[in-house]
N, C-alpha and C. Protein backbone atom coordinates (compact mmCIF):
# COMPACT_ATOMS: atom_id res chain seq x y z
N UNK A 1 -50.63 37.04 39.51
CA UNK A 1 -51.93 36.59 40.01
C UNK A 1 -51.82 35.21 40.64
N UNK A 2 -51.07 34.03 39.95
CA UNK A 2 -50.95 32.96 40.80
C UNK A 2 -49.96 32.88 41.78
N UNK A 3 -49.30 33.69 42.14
CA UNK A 3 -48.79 33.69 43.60
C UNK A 3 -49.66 34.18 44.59
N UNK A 4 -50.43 35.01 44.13
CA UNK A 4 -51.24 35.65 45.24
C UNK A 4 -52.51 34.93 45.30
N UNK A 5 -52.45 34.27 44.76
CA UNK A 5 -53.64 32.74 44.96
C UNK A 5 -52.74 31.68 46.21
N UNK A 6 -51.50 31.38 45.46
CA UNK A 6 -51.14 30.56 46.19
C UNK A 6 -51.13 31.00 47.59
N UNK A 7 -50.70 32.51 48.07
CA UNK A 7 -50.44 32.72 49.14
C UNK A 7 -52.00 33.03 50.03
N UNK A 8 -52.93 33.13 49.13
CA UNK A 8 -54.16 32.76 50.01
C UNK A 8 -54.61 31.49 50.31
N UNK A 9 -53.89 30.58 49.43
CA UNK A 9 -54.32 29.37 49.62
C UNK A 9 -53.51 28.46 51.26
N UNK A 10 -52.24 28.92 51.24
CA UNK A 10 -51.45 28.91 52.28
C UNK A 10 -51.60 29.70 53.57
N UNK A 11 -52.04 31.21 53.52
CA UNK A 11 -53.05 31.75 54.85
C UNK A 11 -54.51 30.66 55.14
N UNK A 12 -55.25 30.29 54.13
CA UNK A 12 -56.55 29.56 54.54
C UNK A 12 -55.64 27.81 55.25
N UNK A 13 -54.84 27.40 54.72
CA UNK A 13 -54.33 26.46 55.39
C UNK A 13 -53.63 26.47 56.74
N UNK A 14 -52.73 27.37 57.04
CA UNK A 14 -52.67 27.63 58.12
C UNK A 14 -53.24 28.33 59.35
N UNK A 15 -54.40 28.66 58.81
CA UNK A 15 -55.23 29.42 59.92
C UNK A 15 -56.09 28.15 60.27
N UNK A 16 -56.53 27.32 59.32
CA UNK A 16 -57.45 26.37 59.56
C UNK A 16 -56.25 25.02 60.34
N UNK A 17 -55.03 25.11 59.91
CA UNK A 17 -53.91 24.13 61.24
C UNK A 17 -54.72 24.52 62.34
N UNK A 18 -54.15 25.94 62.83
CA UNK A 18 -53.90 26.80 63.85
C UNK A 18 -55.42 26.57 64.61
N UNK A 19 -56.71 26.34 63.85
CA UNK A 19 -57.79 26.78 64.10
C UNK A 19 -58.32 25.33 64.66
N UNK A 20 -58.14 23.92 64.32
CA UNK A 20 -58.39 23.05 64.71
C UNK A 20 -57.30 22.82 66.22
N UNK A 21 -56.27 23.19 66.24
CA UNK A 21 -55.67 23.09 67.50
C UNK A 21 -56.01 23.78 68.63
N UNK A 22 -56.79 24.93 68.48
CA UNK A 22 -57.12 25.63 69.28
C UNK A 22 -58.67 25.05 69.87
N UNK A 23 -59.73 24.46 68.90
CA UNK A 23 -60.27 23.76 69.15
C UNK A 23 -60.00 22.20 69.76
N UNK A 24 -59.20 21.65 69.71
CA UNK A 24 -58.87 20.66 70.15
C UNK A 24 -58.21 20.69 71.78
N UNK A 25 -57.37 21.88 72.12
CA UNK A 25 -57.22 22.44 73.49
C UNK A 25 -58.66 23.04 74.16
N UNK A 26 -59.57 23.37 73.60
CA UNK A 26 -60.39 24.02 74.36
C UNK A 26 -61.71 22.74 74.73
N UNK A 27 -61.55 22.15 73.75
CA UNK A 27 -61.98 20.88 74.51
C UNK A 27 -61.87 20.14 74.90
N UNK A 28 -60.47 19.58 75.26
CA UNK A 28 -59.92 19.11 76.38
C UNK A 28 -59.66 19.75 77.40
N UNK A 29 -60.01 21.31 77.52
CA UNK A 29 -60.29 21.78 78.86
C UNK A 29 -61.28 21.94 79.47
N UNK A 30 -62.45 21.82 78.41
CA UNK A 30 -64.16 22.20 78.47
C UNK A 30 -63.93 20.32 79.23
N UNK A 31 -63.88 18.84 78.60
CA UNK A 31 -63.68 17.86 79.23
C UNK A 31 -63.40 17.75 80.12
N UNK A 32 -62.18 18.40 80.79
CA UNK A 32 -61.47 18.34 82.26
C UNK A 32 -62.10 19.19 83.03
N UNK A 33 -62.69 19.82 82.83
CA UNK A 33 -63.51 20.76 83.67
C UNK A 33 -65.09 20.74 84.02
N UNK A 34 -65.39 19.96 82.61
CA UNK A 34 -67.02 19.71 83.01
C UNK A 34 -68.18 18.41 82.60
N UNK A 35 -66.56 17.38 82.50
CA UNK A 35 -66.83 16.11 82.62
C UNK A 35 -66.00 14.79 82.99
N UNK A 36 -65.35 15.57 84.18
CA UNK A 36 -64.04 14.83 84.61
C UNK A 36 -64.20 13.11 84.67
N UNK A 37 -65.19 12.64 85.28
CA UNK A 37 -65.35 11.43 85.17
C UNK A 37 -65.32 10.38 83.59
N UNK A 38 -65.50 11.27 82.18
CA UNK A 38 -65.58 11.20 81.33
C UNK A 38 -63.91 10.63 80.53
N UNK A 39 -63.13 11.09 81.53
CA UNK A 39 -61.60 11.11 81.31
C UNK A 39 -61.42 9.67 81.73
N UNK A 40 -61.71 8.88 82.52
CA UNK A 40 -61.26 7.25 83.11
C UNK A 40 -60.65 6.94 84.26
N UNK A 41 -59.52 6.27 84.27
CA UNK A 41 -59.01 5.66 85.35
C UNK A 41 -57.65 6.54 85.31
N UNK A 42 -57.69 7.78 85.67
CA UNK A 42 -56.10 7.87 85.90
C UNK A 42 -55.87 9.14 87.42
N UNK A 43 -54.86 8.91 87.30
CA UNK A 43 -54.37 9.58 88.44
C UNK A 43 -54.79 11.36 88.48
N UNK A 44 -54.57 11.99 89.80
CA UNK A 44 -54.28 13.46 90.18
C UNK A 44 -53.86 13.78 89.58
N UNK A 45 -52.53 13.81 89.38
CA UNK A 45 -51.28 13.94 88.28
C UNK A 45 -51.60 13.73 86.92
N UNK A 46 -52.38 12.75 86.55
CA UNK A 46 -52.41 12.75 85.28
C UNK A 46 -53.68 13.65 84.67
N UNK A 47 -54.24 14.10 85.45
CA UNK A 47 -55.61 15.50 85.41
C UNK A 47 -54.26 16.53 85.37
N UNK A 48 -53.93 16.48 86.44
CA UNK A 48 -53.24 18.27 86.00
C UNK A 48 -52.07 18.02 85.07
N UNK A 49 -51.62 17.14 84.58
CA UNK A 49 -50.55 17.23 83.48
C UNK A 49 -51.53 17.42 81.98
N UNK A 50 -52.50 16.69 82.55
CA UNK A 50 -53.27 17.30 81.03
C UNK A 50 -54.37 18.56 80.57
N UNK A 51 -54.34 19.28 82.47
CA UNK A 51 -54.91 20.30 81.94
C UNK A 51 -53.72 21.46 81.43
N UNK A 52 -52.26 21.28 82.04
CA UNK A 52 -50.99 21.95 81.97
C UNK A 52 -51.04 21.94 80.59
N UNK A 53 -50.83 20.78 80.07
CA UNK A 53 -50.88 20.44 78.59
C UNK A 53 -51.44 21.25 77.44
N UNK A 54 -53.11 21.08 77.77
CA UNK A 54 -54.36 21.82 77.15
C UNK A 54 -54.00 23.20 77.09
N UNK A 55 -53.80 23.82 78.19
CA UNK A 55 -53.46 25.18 78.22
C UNK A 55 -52.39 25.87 77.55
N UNK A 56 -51.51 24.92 77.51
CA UNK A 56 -50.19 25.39 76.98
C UNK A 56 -50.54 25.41 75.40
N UNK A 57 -51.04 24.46 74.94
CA UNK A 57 -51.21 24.22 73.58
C UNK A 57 -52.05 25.05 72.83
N UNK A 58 -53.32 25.66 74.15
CA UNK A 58 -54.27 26.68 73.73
C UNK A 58 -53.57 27.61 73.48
N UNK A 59 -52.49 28.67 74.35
CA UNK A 59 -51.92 29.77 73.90
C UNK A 59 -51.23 29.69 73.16
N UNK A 60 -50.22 28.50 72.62
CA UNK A 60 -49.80 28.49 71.56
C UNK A 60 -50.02 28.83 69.97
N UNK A 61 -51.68 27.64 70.16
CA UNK A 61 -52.41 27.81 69.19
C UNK A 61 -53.06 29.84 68.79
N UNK A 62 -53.45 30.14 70.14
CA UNK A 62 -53.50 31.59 70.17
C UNK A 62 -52.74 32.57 69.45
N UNK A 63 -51.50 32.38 69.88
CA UNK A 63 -50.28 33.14 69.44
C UNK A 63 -49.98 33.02 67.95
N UNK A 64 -49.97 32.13 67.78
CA UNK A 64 -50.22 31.53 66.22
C UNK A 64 -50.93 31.82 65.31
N UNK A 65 -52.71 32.28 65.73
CA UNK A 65 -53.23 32.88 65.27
C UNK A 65 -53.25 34.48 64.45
N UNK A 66 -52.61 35.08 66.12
CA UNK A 66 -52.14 36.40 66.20
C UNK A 66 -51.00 36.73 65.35
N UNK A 67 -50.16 35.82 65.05
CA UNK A 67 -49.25 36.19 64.18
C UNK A 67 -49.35 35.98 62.70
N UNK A 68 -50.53 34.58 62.57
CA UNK A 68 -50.58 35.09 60.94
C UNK A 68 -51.37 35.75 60.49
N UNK A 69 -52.55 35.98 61.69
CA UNK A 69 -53.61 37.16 60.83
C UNK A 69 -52.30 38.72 61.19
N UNK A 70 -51.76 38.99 61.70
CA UNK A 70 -50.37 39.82 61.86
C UNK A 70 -49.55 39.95 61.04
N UNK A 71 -48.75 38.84 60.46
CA UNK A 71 -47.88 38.94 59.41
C UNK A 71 -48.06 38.35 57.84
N UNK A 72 -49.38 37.74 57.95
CA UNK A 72 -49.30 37.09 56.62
C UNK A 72 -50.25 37.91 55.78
N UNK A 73 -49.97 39.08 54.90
CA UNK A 73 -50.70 40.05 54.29
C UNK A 73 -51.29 39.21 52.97
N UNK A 74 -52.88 38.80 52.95
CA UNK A 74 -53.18 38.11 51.62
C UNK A 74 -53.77 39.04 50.61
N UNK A 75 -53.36 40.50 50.90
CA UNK A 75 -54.27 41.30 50.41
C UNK A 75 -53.14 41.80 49.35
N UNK A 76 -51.94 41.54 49.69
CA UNK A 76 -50.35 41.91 48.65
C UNK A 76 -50.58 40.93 47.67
């Protein structure tokens, strides 16, 4: 019984990692997209390196998701 606590306790922690990163990319793309002036003084380049950024980090965070609601069985 206390492993299978622990291992829910370790799915709720890593979904909630996974779950703030994905939030944290989607609003730095919701920012770059619908409050650009909100961002400051920086360059062309430094808009699209950080929407490159955002995005990348979103599917990451995505994939991440997909794999522990995928592989991490809390129901064993």
């Amino acid at each position: 019984m206390k492993n299978k606590k622990h291992k829910q306790n370790m799915y709720k922690m890593l979904l909630s990692h996974v779950q703030s990163k994905k939030t944290k990319a989607l609003l730095t793309l919701d920012l770059l997209c619908n409050n650009p002036a909100g961002i400051g003084d920086h360059s062309t380049d430094d808009f699209y390196d950080n929407a490159i950024d955002a995005i990348e980090k979103l599917t990451d965070a995505h994939d991440q998701l997909i794999t522990i609601k995928s592989y991490f069985d809390v129901d064993s």
